[in-house]
Protein backbone atom coordinates (compact mmCIF):
# COMPACT_ATOMS: atom_id res chain seq x y z
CA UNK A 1 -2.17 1.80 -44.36
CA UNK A 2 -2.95 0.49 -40.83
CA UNK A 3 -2.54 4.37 -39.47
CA UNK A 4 -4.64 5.86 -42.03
CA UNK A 5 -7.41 3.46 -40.98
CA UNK A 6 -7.09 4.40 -37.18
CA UNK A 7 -6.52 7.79 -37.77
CA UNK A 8 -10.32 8.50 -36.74
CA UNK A 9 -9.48 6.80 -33.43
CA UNK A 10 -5.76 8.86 -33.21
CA UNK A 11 -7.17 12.11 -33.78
CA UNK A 12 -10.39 11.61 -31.20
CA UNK A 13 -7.99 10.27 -28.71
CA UNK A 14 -6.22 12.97 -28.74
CA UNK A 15 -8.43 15.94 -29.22
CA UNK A 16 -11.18 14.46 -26.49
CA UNK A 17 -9.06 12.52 -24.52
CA UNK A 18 -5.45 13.17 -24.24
CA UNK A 19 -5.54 17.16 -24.29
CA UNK A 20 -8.50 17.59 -22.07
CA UNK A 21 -6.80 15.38 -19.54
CA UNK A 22 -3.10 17.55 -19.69
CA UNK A 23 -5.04 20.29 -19.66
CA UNK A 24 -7.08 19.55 -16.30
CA UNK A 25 -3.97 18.05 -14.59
CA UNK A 26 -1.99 21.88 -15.51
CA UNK A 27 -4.99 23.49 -14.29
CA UNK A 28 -5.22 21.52 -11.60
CA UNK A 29 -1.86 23.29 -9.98
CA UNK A 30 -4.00 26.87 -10.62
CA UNK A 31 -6.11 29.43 -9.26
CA UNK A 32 -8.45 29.31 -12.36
CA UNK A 33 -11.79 30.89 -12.48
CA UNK A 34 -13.93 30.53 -15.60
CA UNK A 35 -14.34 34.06 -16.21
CA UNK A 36 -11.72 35.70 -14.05
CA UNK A 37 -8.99 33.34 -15.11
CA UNK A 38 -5.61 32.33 -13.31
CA UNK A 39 -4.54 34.09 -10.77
CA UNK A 40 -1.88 31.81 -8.52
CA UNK A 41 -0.07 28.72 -9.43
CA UNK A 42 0.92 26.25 -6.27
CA UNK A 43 -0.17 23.34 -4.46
CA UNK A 44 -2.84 25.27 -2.44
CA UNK A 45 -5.54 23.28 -4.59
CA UNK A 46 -4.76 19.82 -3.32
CA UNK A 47 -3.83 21.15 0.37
CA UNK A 48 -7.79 22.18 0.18
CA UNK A 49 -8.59 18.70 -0.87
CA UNK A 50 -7.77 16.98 2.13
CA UNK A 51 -8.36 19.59 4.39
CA UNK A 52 -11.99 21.18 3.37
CA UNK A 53 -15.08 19.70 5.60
CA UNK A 54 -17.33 19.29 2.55
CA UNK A 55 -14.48 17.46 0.34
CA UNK A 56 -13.11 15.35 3.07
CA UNK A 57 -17.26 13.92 3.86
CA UNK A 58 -17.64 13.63 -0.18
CA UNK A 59 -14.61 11.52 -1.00
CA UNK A 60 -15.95 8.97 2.37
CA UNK A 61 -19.42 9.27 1.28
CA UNK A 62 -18.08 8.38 -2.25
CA UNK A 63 -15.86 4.86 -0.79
CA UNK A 64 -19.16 4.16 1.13
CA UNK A 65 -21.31 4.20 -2.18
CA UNK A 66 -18.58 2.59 -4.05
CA UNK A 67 -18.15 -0.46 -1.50
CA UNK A 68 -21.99 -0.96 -0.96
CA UNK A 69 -23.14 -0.90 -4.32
CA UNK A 70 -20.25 -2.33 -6.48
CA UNK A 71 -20.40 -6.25 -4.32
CA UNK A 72 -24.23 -6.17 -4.24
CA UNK A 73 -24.63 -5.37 -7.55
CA UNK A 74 -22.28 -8.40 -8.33
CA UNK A 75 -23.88 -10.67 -6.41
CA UNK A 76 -27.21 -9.90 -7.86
CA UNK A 77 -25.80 -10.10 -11.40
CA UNK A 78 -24.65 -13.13 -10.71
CA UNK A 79 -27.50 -14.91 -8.21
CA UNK A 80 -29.82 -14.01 -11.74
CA UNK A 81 -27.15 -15.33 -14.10
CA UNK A 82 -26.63 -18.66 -12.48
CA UNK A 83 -31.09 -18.65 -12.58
CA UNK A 84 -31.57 -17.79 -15.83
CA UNK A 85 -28.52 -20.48 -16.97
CA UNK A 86 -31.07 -22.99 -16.32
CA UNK A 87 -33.31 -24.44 -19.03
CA UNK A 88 -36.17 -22.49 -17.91
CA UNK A 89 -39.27 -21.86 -20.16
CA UNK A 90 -39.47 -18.20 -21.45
CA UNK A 91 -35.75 -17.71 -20.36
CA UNK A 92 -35.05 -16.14 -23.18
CA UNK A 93 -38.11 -13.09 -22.42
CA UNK A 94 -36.27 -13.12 -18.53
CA UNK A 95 -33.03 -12.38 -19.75
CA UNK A 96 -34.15 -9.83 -21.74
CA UNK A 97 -36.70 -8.46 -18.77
CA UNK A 98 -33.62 -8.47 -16.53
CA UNK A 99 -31.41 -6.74 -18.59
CA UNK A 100 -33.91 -3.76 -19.62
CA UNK A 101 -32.70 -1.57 -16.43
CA UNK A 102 -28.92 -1.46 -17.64
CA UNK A 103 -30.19 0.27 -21.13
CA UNK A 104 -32.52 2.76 -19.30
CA UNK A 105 -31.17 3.40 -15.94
CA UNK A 106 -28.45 5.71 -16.62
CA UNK A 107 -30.70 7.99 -18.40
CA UNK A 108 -32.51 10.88 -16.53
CA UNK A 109 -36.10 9.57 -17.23
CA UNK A 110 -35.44 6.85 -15.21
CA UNK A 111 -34.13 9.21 -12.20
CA UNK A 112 -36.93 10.88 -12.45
CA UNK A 113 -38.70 8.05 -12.30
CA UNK A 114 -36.92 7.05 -8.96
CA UNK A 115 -37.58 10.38 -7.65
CA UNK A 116 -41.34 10.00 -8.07
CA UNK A 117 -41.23 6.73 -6.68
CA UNK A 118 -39.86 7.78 -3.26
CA UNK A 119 -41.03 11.08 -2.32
CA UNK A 120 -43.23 11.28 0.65
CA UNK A 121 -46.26 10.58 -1.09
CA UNK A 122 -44.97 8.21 -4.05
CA UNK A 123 -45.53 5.14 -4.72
CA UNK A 124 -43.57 3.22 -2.55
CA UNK A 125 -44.97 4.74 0.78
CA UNK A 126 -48.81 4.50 -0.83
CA UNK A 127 -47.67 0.55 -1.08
CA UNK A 128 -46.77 -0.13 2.24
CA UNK A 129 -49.93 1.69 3.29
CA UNK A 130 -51.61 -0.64 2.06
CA UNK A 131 -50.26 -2.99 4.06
CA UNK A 132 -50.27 -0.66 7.37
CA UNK A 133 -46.63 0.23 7.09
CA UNK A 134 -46.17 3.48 7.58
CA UNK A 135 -43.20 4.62 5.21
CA UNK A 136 -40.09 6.56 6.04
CA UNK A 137 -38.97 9.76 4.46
CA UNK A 138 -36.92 8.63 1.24
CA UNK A 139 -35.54 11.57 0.29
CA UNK A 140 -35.20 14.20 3.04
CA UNK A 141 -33.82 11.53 5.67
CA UNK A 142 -29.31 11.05 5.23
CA UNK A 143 -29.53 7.47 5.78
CA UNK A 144 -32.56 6.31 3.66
CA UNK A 145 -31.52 8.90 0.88
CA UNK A 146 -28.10 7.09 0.04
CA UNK A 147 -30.38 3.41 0.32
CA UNK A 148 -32.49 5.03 -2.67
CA UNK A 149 -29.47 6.11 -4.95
CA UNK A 150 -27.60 2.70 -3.86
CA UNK A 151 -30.76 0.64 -4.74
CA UNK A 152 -30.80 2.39 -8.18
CA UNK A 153 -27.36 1.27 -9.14
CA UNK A 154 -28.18 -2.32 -7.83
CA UNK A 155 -31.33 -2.48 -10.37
CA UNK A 156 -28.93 -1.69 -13.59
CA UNK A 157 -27.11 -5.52 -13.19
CA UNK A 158 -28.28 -6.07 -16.54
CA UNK A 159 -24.34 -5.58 -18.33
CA UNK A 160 -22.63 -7.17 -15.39
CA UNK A 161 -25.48 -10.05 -15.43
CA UNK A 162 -25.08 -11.03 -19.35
CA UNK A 163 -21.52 -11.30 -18.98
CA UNK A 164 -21.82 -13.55 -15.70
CA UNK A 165 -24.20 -16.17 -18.09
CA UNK A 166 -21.49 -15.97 -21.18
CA UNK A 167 -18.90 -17.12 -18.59
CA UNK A 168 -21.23 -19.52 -16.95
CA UNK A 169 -22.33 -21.14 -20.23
CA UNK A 170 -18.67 -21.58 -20.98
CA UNK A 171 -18.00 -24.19 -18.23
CA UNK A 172 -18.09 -27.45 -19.25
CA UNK A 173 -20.65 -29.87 -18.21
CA UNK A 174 -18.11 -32.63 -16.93
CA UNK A 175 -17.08 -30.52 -13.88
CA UNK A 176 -20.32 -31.33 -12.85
CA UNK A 177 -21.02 -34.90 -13.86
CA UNK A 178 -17.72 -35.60 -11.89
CA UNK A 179 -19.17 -33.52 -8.89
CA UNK A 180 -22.73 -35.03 -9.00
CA UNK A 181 -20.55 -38.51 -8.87
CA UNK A 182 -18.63 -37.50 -6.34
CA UNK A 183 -21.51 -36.69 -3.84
CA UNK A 184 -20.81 -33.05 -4.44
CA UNK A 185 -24.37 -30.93 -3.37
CA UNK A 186 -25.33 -28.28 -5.99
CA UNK A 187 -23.94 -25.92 -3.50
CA UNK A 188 -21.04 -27.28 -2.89
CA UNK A 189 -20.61 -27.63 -6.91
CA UNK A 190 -21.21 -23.92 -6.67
CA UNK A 191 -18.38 -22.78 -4.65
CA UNK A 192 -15.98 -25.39 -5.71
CA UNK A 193 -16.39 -25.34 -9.51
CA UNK A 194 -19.20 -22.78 -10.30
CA UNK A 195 -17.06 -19.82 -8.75
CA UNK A 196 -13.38 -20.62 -9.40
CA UNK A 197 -14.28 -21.23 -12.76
CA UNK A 198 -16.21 -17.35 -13.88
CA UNK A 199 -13.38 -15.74 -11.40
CA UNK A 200 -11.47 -13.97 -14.38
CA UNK A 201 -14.92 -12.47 -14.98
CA UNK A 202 -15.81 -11.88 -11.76
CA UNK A 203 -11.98 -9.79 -11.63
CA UNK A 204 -13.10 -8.20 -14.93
CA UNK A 205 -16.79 -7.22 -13.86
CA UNK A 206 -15.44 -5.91 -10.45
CA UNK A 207 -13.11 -3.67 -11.97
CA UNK A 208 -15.53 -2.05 -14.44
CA UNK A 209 -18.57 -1.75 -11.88
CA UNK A 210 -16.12 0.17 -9.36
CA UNK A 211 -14.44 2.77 -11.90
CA UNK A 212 -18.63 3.36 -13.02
CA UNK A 213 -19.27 3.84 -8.99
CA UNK A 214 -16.85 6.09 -8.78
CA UNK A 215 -18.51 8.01 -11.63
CA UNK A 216 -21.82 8.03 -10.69
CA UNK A 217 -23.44 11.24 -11.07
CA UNK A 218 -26.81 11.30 -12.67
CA UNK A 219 -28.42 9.24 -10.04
CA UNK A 220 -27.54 11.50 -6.89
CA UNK A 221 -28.17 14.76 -9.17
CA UNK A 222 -31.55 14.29 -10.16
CA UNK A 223 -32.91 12.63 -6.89
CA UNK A 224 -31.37 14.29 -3.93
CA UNK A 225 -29.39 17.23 -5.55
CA UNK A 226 -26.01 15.31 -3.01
CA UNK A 227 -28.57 15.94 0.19
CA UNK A 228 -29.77 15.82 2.49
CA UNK A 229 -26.95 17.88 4.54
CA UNK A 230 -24.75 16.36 1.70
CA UNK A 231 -25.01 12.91 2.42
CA UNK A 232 -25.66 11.60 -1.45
CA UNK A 233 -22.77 14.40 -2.66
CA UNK A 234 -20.67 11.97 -4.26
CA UNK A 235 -17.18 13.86 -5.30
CA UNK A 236 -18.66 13.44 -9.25
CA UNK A 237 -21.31 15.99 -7.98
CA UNK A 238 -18.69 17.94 -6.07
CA UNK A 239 -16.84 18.34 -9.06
CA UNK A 240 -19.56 19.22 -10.96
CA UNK A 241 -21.20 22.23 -8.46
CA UNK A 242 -17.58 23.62 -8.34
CA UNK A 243 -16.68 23.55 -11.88
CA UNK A 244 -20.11 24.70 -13.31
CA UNK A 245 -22.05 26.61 -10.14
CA UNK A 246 -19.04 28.25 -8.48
CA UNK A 247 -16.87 28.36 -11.44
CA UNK A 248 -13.71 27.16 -9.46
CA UNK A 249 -12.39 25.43 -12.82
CA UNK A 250 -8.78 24.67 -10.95
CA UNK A 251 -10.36 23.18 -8.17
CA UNK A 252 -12.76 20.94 -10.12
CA UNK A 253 -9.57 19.77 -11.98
CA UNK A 254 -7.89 18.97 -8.73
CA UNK A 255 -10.31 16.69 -7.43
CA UNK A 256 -11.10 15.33 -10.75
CA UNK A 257 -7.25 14.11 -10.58
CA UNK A 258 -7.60 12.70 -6.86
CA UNK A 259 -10.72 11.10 -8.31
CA UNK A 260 -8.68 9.42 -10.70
CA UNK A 261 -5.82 8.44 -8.90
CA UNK A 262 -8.26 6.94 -6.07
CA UNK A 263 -9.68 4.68 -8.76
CA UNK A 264 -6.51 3.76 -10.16
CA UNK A 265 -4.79 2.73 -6.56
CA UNK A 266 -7.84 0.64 -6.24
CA UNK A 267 -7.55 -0.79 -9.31
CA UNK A 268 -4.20 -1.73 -8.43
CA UNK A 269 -4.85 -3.20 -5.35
CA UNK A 270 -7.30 -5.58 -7.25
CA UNK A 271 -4.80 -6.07 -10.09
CA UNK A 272 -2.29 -7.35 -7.12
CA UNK A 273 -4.65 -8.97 -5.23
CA UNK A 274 -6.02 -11.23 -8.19
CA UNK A 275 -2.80 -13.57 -8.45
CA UNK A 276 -4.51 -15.17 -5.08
CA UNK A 277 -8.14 -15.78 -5.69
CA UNK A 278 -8.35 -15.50 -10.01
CA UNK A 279 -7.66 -18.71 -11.76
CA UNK A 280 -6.76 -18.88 -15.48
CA UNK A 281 -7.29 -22.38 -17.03
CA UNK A 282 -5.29 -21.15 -20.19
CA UNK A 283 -1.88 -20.76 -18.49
CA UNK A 284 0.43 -23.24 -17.71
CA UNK A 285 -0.72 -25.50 -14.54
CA UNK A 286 -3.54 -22.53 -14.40
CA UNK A 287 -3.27 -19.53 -11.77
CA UNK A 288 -4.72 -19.15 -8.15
């Protein structure tokens, strides 16, 4: 009875998950063209990888996105959690102000949006104006191009934020009556019971927010197209111009694999790394 009931879940698993992914990784060790079809079998596909200019630039331009966006975006969630945890008035209309972005920004409107906001004569640049500031060119310039797609990722805290206030509201008011007793400063109560306290859901939301940087496609592919010169051409876009402009279907399955397997290694790393900083109050004597 219990497999006839998940026998939805079996048959999508495997149909759109588990088939499509054998099927990339065998294609992955090919020569296949959409319409011209396989031609060689070898390793020539991954020698490419780490050996073509353009790859080689979008796999560091992808770690540089990754690592600026995924710890801002944290600490944002989290500097808004810990406000909105107070027993403000209207907190409830806040919370649901602040979490807004995370419903809408994935969607193309809102990239659009973005665009509009940061051409040369958007709104942005008409604001500082205003204000005698003259403003720089968003989208044409490398280093302000990948500050527009980073700043878009930052705005969606929403998800990230609404877990950080379940976990917050969780702690238990004690810790901090025996803090305030103590002499400990609402900073101090911060670091020392605030933080080691959410860190499983810190571990959990860092995770999550790093395997969706590494995905990250709409933002760059709407705004900047991966330019200027390529420096927004995240290897999500990469794989996307070769599998679907060029047609280089073998290729696209290559680096969709080294995608994955650069996610999962860092995924590891922070699976490893968490027996020294995450603390479980559930386990015996707790974890650190």
């Amino acid at each position: 009875m219990g497999w006839l009931f998940i026998t939805p879940w079996v048959l999508g698993f495997l149909i759109f998950k588990l088939y499509p992914m054998v099927s990339s990784l065998i294609l992955s060790f090919s020569d296949y063209h959409l319409f011209q079809g396989i031609s060689s079998w070898g390793l020539d596909n991954y020698k490419q990888i780490f050996t073509d200019e353009d790859i080689c630039k979008s796999l560091i331009v992808t770690f540089k996105y990754a690592f600026f966006t995924v710890p801002l975006k944290l600490m944002m969630a989290l500097f808004i959690a810990y406000i909105l945890n107070f027993k403000l008035k209207f907190v409830n209309a806040f919370r649901t102000a602040y979490y807004i972005p995370s419903i809408l920004g994935g969607s193309i409107a809102i990239s659009v949006l973005w665009k509009s906001l940061f051409r040369d004569d958007g709104l942005i640049n008409a604001m500082l104006a205003v204000i005698g500031v003259q403003g720089p060119n968003w989208l044409s310039d490398p280093k302000w191009a990948m500050f527009v797609i980073t700043l878009l990722r930052i705005w969606q805290f929403g998800s990230a934020m609404v877990i950080f206030l379940a976990a917050l509201k969780g702690i238990p008011e004690d810790l901090y009556e025996a803090g305030t007793i103590d002499g400990a400063s609402k900073w101090k109560q911060f670091t020392s019971i605030t933080i080691p306290m959410i860190t499983p859901v810190i571990f959990y939301n860092l995770i999550t927010q790093l395997v969706q940087a590494f995905q990250e496609f709409n933002g760059p592919f709407v705004i900047t197209q991966g330019g200027p010169l390529g420096s927004t051409t995240l290897v999500s876009l990469l794989i996307y111009n070769r599998a679907f402009k060029t047609y280089e279907m073998g290729m696209a399955s290559a680096m969709a694999w080294v995608l994955f397997i650069c996610v999962m290694v860092l995924s590891g790393v922070a699976f490893f790394s968490q027996k020294y900083w995450v603390y479980y109050g559930d386990e015996e004597g707790g974890k650190k």
